[in-house]
Structures are given as C-alpha cells and as structure tokens.
N, C-alpha and C. Protein backbone atom coordinates (compact mmCIF):
# COMPACT_ATOMS: atom_id res chain seq x y z
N UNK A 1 -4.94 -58.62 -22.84
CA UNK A 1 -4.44 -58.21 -21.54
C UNK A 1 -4.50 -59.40 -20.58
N UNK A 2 -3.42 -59.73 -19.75
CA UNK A 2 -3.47 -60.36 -18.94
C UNK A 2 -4.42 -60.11 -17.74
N UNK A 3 -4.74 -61.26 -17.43
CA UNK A 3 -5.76 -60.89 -15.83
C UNK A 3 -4.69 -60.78 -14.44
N UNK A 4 -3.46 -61.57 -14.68
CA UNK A 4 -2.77 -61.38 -13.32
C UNK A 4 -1.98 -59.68 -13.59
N UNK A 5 -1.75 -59.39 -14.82
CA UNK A 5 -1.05 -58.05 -14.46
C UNK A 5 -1.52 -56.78 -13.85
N UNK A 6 -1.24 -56.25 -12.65
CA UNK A 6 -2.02 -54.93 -12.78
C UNK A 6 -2.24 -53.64 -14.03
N UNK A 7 -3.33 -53.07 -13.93
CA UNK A 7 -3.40 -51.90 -14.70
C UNK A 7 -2.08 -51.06 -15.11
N UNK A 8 -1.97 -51.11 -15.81
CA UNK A 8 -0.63 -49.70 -15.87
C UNK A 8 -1.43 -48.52 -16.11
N UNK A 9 -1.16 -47.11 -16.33
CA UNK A 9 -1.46 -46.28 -17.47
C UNK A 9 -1.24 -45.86 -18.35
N UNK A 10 -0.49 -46.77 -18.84
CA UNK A 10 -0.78 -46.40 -20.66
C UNK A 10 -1.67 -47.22 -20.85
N UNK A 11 -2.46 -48.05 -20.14
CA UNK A 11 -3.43 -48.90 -20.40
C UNK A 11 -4.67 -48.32 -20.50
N UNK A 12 -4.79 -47.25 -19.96
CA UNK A 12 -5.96 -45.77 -19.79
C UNK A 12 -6.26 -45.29 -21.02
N UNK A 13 -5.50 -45.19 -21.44
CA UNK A 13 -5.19 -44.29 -23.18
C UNK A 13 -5.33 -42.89 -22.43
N UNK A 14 -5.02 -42.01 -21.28
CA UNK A 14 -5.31 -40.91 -21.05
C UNK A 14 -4.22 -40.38 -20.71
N UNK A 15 -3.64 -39.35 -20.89
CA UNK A 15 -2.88 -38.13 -20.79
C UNK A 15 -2.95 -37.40 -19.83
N UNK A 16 -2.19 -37.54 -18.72
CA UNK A 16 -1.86 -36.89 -17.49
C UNK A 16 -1.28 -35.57 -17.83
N UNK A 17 -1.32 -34.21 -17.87
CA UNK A 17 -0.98 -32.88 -17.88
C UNK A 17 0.13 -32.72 -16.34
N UNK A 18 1.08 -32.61 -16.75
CA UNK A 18 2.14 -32.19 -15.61
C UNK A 18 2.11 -30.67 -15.66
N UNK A 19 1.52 -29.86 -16.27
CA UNK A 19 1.58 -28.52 -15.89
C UNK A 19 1.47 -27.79 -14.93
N UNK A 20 0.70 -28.11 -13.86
CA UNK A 20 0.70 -27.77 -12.54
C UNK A 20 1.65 -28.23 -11.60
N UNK A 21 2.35 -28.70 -11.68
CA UNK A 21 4.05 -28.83 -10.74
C UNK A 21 4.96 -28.04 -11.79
N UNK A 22 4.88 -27.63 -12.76
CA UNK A 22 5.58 -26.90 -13.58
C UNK A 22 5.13 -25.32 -13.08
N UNK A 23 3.88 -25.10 -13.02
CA UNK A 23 3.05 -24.01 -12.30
C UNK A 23 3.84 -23.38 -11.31
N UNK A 24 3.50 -24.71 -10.75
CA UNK A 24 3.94 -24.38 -8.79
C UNK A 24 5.89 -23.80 -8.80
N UNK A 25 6.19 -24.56 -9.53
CA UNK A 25 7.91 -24.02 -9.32
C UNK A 25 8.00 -22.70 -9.56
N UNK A 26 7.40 -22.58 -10.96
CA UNK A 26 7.49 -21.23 -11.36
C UNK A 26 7.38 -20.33 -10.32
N UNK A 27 6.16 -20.42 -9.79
CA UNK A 27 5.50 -19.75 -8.89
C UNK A 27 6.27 -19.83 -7.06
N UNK A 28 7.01 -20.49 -7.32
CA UNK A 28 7.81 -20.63 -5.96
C UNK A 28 8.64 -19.79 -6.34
N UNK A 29 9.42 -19.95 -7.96
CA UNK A 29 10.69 -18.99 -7.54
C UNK A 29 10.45 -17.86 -7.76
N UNK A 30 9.17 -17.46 -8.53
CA UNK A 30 8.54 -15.84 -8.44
C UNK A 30 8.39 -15.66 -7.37
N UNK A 31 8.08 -16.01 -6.09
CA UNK A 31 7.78 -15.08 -4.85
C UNK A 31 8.92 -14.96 -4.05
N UNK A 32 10.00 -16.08 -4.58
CA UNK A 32 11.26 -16.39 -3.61
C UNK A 32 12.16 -15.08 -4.47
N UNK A 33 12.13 -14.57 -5.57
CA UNK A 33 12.98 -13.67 -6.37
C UNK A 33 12.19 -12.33 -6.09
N UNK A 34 11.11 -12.26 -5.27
CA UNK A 34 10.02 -11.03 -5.20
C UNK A 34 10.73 -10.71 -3.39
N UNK A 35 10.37 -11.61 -2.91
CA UNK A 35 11.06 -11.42 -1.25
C UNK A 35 12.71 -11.05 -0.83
N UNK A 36 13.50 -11.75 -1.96
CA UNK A 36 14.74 -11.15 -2.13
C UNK A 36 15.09 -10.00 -2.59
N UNK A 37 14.34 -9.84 -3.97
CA UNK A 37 14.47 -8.10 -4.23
C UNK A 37 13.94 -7.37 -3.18
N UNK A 38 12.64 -7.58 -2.19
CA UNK A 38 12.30 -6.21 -1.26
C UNK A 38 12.95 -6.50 0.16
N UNK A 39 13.84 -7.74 0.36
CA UNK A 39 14.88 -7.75 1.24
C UNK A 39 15.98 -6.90 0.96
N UNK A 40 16.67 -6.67 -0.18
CA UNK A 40 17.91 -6.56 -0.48
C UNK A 40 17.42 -4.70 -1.31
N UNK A 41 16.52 -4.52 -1.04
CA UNK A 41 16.29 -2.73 -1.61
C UNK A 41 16.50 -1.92 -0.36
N UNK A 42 17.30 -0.78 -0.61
CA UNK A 42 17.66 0.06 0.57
C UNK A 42 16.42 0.52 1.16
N UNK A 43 16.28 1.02 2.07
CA UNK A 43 15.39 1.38 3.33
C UNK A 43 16.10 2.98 3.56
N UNK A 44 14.36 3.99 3.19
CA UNK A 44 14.77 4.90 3.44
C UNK A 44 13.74 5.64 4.48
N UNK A 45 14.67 6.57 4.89
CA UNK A 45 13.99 7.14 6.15
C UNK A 45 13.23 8.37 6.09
N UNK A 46 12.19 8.43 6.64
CA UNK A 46 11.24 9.90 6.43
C UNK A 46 11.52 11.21 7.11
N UNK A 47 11.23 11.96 6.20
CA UNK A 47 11.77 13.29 6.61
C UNK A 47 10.84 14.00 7.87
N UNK A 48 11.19 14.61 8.82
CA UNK A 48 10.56 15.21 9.53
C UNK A 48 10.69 16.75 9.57
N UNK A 49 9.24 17.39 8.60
CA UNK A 49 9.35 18.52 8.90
C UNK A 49 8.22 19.54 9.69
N UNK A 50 8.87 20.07 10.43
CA UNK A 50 8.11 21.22 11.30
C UNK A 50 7.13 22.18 10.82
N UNK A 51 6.02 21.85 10.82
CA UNK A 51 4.52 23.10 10.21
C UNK A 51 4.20 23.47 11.01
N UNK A 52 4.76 23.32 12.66
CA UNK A 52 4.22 24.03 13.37
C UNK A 52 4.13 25.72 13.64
N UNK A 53 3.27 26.73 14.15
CA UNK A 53 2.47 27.71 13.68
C UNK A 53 1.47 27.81 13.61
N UNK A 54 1.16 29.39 13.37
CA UNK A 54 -0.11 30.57 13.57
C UNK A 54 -0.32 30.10 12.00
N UNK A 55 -1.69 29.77 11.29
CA UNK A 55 -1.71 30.16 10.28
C UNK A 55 -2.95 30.73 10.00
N UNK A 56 -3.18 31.13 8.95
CA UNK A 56 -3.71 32.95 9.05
C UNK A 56 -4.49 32.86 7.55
N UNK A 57 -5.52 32.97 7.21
CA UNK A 57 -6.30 32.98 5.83
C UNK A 57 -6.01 34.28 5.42
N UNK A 58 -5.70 34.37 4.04
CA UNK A 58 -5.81 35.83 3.80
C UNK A 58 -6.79 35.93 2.47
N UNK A 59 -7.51 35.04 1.64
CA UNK A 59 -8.01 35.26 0.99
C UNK A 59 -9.14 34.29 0.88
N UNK A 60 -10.44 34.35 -0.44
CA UNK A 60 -10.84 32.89 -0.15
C UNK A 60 -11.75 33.45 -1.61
N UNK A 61 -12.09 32.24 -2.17
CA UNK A 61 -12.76 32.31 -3.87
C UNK A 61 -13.85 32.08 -3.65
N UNK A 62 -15.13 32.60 -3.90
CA UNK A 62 -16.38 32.56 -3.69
C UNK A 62 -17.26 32.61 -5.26
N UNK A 63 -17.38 31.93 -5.40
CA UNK A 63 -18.28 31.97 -6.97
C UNK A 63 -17.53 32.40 -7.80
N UNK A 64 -16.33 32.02 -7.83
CA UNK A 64 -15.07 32.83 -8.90
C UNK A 64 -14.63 34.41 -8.53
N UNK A 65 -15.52 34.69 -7.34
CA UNK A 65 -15.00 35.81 -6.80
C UNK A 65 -13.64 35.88 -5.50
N UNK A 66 -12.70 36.93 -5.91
CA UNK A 66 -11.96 36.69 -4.29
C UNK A 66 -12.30 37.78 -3.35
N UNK A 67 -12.36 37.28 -2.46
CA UNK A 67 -12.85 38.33 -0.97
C UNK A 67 -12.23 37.76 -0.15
N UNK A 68 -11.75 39.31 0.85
CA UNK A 68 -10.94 38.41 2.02
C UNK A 68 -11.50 37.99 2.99
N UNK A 69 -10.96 37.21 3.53
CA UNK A 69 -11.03 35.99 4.54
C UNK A 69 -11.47 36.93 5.98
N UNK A 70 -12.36 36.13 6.36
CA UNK A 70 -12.63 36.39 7.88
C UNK A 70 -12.20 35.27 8.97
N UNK A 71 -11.20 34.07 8.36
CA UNK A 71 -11.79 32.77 9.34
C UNK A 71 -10.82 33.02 10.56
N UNK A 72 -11.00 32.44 11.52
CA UNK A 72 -9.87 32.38 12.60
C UNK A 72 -8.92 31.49 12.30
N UNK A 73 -7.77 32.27 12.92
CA UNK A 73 -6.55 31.25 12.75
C UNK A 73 -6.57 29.76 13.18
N UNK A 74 -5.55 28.95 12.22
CA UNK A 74 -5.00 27.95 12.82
C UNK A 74 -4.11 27.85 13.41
N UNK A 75 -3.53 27.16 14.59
CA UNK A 75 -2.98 27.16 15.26
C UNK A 75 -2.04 25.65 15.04
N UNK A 76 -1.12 25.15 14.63
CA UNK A 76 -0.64 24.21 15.01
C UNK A 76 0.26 23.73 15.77
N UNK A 77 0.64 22.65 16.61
CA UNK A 77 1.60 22.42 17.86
C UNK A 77 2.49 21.35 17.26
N UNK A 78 3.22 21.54 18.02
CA UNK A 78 4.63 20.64 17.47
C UNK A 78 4.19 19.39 17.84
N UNK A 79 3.62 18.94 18.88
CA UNK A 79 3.10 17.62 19.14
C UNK A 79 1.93 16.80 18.69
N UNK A 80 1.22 17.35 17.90
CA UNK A 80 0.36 17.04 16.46
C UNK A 80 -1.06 17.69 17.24
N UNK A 81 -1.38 18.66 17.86
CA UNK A 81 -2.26 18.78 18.58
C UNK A 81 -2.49 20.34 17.31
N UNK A 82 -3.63 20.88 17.32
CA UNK A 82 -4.21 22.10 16.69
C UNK A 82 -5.49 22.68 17.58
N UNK A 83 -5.31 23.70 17.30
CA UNK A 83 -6.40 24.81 17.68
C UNK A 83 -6.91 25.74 16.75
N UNK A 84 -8.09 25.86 17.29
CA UNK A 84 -9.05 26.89 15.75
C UNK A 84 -10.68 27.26 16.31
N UNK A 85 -10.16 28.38 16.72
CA UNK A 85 -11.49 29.19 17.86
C UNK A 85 -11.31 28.35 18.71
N UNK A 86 -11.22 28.18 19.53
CA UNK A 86 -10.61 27.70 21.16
C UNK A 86 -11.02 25.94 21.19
N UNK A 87 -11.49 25.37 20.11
CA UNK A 87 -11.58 24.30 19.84
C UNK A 87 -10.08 23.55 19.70
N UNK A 88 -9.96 22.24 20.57
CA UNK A 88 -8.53 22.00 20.34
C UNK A 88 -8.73 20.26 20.15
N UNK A 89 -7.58 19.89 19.35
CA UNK A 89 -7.80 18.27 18.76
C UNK A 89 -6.41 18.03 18.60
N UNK A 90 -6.23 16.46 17.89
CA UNK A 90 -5.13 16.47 17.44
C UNK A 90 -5.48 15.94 16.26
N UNK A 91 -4.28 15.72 15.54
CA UNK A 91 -4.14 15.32 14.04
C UNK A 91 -3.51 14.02 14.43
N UNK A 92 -4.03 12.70 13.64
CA UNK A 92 -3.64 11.34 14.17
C UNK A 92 -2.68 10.56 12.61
C-alpha cells in the first residue's frame, strides 16, 4: 500500500449492508399507499336515531327466576339529558 494514497474501502475488507435505505423506501411508500387509500375511501355519515321516551321495566331475572319489575321509569330527552326518580343527568 502506498503511504500517499488515502484509505479506500475495499481496503477495510468490510461489508457495508445497504439494507436500511432499502428499509426506509419501502417504508415510505407503505405509509404514502396507506394515506392515499384512507384519503381516497368514501366517508360515511352516522345515522341519527331518536330513543327518546318513557321506558318502563316489565320484567327482571333473579337467580334464574323471573319476577316483575318494580323499578321506576326511565325517562329519556331528545337532548341527551335522562331522568329516573326525579334524579336528572345527561348522557355524554
């Protein structure tokens, strides 16, 4: 070996692994093909349905037994608010 040439690496005898920029692409165009599919999937809209109402127990299972119900009604409001024995809240 010469003294004025610099080092090269094949002068190393060692083996550089390029797998990790091979990694990384992969991995770029997996999230870039993941953001396009949940860009480009239709958008659907939720249904709104009305439970509002008196509702009313009529039965209830007790040790595998049925007996009817004593509880007080529920009450629900269209604006997410409920009542049940004069206790009143909302549903969030």
């Amino acid at each position: 070996m010469d003294r004025d040439r610099r080092p090269q690496l094949r002068d190393l005898d060692v083996e550089i692994p390029m797998g990790y920029a091979r990694t990384g692409w992969t991995l770029a165009r997996c999230l870039a093909t993941a953001a396009l599919i949940l860009f480009l999937l239709p958008q659907s809209q939720a249904q709104t349905v009305d439970v509002s109402g008196r509702y009313q127990c009529a039965q209830a299972k007790v040790r595998g037994k049925v007996i009817p119900c004593k509880a007080a009604p529920l009450i629900l409001k269209n604006d997410g608010h409920f009542e049940l024995r004069g206790w009143e809240g909302a549903i969030l």
